[in-house]
C-alpha atoms as a PDB file:
ATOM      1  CA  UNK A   1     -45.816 -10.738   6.382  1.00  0.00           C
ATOM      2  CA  UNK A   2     -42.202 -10.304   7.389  1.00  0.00           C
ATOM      3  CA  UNK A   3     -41.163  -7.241   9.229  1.00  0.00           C
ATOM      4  CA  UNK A   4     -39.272  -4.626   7.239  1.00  0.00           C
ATOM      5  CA  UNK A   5     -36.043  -4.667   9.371  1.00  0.00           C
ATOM      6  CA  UNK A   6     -35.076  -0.905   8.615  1.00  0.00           C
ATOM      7  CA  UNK A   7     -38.356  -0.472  10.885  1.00  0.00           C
ATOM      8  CA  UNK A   8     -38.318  -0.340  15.189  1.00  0.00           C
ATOM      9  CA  UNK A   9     -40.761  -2.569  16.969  1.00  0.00           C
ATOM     10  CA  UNK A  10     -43.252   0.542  17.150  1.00  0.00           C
ATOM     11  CA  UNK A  11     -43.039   0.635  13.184  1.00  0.00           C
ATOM     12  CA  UNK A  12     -40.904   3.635  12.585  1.00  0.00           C
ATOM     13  CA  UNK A  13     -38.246   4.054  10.364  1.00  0.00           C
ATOM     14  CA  UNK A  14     -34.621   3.376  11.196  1.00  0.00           C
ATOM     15  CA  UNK A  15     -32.010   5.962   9.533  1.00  0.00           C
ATOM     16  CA  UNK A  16     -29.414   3.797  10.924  1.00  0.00           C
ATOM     17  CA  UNK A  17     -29.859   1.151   9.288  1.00  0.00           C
ATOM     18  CA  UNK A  18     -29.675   3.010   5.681  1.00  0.00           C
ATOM     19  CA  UNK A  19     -26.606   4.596   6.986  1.00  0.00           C
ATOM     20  CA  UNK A  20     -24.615   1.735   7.926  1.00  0.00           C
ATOM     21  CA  UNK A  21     -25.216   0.071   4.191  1.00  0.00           C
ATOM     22  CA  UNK A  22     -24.334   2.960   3.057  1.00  0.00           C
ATOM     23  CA  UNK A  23     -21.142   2.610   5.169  1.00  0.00           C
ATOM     24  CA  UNK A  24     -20.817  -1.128   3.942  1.00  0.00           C
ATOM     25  CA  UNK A  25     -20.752   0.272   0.105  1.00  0.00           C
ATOM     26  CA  UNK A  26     -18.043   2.714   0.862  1.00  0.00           C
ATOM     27  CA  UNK A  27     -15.924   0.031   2.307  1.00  0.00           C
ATOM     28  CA  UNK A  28     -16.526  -2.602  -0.424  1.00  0.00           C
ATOM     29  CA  UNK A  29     -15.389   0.675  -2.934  1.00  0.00           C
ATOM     30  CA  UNK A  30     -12.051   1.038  -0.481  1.00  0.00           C
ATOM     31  CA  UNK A  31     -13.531   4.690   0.667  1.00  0.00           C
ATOM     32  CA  UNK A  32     -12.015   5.162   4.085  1.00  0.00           C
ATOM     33  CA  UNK A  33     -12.557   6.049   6.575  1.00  0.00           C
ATOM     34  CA  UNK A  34     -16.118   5.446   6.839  1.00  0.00           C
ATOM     35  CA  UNK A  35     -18.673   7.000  10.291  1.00  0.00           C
ATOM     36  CA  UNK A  36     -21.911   5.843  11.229  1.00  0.00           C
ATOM     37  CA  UNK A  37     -24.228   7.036  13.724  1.00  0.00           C
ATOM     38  CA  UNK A  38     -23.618   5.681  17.238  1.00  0.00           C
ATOM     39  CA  UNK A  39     -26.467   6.903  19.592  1.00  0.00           C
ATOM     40  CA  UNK A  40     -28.605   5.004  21.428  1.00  0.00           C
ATOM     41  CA  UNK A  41     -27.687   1.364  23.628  1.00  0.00           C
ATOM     42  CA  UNK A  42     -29.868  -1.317  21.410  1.00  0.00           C
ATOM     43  CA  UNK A  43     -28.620  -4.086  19.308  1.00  0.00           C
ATOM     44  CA  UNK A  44     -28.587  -1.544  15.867  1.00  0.00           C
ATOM     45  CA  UNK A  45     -26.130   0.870  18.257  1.00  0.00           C
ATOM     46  CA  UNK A  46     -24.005  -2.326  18.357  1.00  0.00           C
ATOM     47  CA  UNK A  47     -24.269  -3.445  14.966  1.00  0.00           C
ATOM     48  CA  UNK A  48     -23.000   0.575  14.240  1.00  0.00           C
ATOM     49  CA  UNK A  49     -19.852  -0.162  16.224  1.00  0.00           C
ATOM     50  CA  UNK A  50     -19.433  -3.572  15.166  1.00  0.00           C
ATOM     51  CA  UNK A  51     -19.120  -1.656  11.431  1.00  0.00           C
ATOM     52  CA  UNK A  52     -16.578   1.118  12.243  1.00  0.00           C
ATOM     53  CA  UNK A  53     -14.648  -1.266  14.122  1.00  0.00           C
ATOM     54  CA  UNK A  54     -14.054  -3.243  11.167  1.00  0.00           C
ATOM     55  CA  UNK A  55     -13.708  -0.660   8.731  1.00  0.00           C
ATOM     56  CA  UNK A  56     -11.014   0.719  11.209  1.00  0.00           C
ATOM     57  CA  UNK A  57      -9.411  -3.103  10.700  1.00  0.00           C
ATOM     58  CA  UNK A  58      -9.812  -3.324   6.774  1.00  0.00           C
ATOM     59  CA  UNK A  59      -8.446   0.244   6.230  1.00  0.00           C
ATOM     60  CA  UNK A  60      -5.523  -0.594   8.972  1.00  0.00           C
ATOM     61  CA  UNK A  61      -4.740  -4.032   6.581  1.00  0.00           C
ATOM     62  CA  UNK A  62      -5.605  -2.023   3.312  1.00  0.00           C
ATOM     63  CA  UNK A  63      -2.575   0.560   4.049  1.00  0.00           C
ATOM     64  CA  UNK A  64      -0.469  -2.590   5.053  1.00  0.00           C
ATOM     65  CA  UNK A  65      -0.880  -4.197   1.848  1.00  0.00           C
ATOM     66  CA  UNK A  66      -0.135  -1.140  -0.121  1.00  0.00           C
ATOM     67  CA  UNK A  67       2.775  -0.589   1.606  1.00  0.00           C
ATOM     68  CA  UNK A  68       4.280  -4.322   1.129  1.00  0.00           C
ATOM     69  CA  UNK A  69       3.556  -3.292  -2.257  1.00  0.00           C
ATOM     70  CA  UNK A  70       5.573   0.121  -2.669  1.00  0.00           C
ATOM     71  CA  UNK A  71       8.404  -2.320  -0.911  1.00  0.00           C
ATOM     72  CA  UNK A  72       7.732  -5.323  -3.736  1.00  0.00           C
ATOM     73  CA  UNK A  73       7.827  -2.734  -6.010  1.00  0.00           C
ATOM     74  CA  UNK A  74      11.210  -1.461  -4.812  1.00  0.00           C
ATOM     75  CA  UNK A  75      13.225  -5.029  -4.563  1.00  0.00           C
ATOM     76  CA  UNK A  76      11.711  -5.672  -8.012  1.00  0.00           C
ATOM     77  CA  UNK A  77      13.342  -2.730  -9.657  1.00  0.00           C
ATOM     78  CA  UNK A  78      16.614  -3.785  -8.277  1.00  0.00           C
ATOM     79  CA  UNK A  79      17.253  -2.344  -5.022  1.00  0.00           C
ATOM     80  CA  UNK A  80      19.318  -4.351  -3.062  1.00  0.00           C
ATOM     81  CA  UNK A  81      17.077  -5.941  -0.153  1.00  0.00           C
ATOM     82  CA  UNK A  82      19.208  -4.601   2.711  1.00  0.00           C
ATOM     83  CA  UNK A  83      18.368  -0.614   1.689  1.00  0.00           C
ATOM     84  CA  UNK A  84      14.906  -1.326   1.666  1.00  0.00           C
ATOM     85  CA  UNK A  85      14.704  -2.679   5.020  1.00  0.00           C
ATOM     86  CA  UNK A  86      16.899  -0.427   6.207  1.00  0.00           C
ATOM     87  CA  UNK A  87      13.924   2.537   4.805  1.00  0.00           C
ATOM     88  CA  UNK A  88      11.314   0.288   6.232  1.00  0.00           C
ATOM     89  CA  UNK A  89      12.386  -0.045   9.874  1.00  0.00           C
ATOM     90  CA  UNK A  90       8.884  -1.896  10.323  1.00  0.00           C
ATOM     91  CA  UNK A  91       9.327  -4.600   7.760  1.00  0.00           C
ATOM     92  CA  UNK A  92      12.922  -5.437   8.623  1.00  0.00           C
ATOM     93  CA  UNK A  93      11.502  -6.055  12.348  1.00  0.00           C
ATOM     94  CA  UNK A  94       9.099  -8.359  11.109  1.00  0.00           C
ATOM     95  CA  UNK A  95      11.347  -9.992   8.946  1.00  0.00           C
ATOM     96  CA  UNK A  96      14.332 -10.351  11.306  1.00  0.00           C
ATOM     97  CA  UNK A  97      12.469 -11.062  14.595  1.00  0.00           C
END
Protein backbone atom coordinates (compact mmCIF):
# COMPACT_ATOMS: atom_id res chain seq x y z
CA UNK A 1 0.00 0.00 0.00
CA UNK A 2 1.50 3.34 -0.93
CA UNK A 3 1.83 5.99 1.67
CA UNK A 4 -0.65 8.85 1.49
CA UNK A 5 1.94 11.68 1.02
CA UNK A 6 -0.28 14.47 2.75
CA UNK A 7 0.64 12.11 5.86
CA UNK A 8 4.22 12.51 8.23
CA UNK A 9 6.21 9.38 8.83
CA UNK A 10 4.27 8.98 12.29
CA UNK A 11 0.93 8.93 10.13
CA UNK A 12 -0.51 12.30 10.85
CA UNK A 13 -1.95 14.60 8.66
CA UNK A 14 -0.06 17.34 6.86
CA UNK A 15 -2.08 20.81 6.49
CA UNK A 16 0.76 21.92 4.47
CA UNK A 17 0.55 20.00 1.99
CA UNK A 18 -3.35 20.91 1.26
CA UNK A 19 -2.28 24.43 1.55
CA UNK A 20 0.37 24.63 -0.89
CA UNK A 21 -2.12 22.97 -3.74
CA UNK A 22 -4.26 25.19 -2.78
CA UNK A 23 -1.55 27.82 -3.45
CA UNK A 24 -0.70 26.00 -6.85
CA UNK A 25 -4.60 26.54 -7.96
CA UNK A 26 -4.49 30.18 -7.19
CA UNK A 27 -1.47 30.62 -9.31
CA UNK A 28 -2.65 28.50 -12.29
CA UNK A 29 -6.07 31.05 -11.91
CA UNK A 30 -3.38 34.22 -11.98
CA UNK A 31 -4.52 35.02 -8.12
CA UNK A 32 -1.50 36.79 -6.72
CA UNK A 33 0.04 36.98 -4.51
CA UNK A 34 -0.30 33.68 -3.05
CA UNK A 35 1.25 32.62 1.11
CA UNK A 36 1.83 29.34 2.39
CA UNK A 37 2.80 28.21 5.67
CA UNK A 38 6.56 28.24 6.31
CA UNK A 39 7.28 26.67 9.80
CA UNK A 40 9.23 23.98 10.51
CA UNK A 41 13.06 22.94 8.72
CA UNK A 42 11.95 19.51 6.74
CA UNK A 43 11.81 18.92 3.10
CA UNK A 44 7.70 20.08 3.01
CA UNK A 45 9.14 23.61 4.75
CA UNK A 46 11.27 23.67 1.56
CA UNK A 47 8.88 22.62 -0.89
CA UNK A 48 6.64 25.80 0.88
CA UNK A 49 9.42 28.18 -0.11
CA UNK A 50 10.27 26.62 -3.23
CA UNK A 51 6.27 27.66 -4.05
CA UNK A 52 6.23 31.34 -2.94
CA UNK A 53 9.42 31.81 -4.53
CA UNK A 54 8.02 31.04 -7.76
CA UNK A 55 4.81 32.55 -7.44
CA UNK A 56 6.88 35.73 -6.48
CA UNK A 57 8.67 34.98 -10.18
CA UNK A 58 5.37 34.25 -12.23
CA UNK A 59 3.52 37.28 -10.71
CA UNK A 60 6.94 39.47 -11.26
CA UNK A 61 6.76 38.11 -15.29
CA UNK A 62 2.83 38.24 -15.22
CA UNK A 63 2.94 42.23 -14.52
CA UNK A 64 5.80 42.37 -17.19
CA UNK A 65 3.78 40.94 -19.81
CA UNK A 66 0.82 43.07 -19.11
CA UNK A 67 2.71 45.93 -19.23
CA UNK A 68 4.46 45.15 -22.80
CA UNK A 69 0.94 44.86 -23.54
CA UNK A 70 -0.57 48.37 -22.38
CA UNK A 71 2.77 49.55 -24.51
CA UNK A 72 1.67 47.17 -27.77
CA UNK A 73 -1.47 48.49 -27.23
CA UNK A 74 -0.27 52.10 -27.37
CA UNK A 75 2.14 51.89 -30.68
CA UNK A 76 -0.82 50.03 -32.23
CA UNK A 77 -3.23 52.87 -31.87
CA UNK A 78 -0.78 55.14 -33.46
CA UNK A 79 1.43 56.68 -31.04
CA UNK A 80 4.54 57.47 -32.39
CA UNK A 81 7.22 54.93 -30.84
CA UNK A 82 9.50 57.64 -29.43
CA UNK A 83 6.52 59.02 -26.81
CA UNK A 84 6.02 55.72 -25.62
CA UNK A 85 9.45 55.06 -24.67
CA UNK A 86 9.89 58.20 -23.55
CA UNK A 87 6.57 57.20 -20.80
CA UNK A 88 8.23 53.89 -20.32
CA UNK A 89 11.72 54.87 -19.13
CA UNK A 90 12.15 50.96 -18.47
CA UNK A 91 11.40 49.70 -21.92
CA UNK A 92 13.39 52.33 -23.79
CA UNK A 93 16.49 51.06 -21.54
CA UNK A 94 15.98 47.71 -22.62
CA UNK A 95 15.48 48.57 -26.00
CA UNK A 96 18.35 51.05 -26.45
CA UNK A 97 21.02 49.33 -24.28
Amino acid sequence: MDKDPQTTAKGESDSRILAYRDAAVRLKLGQFPVNVPLEGADEVTHLGQAIRDLAEAIERKYREMSELVRITERVNAGLILDEVLARYPLASHNSRG
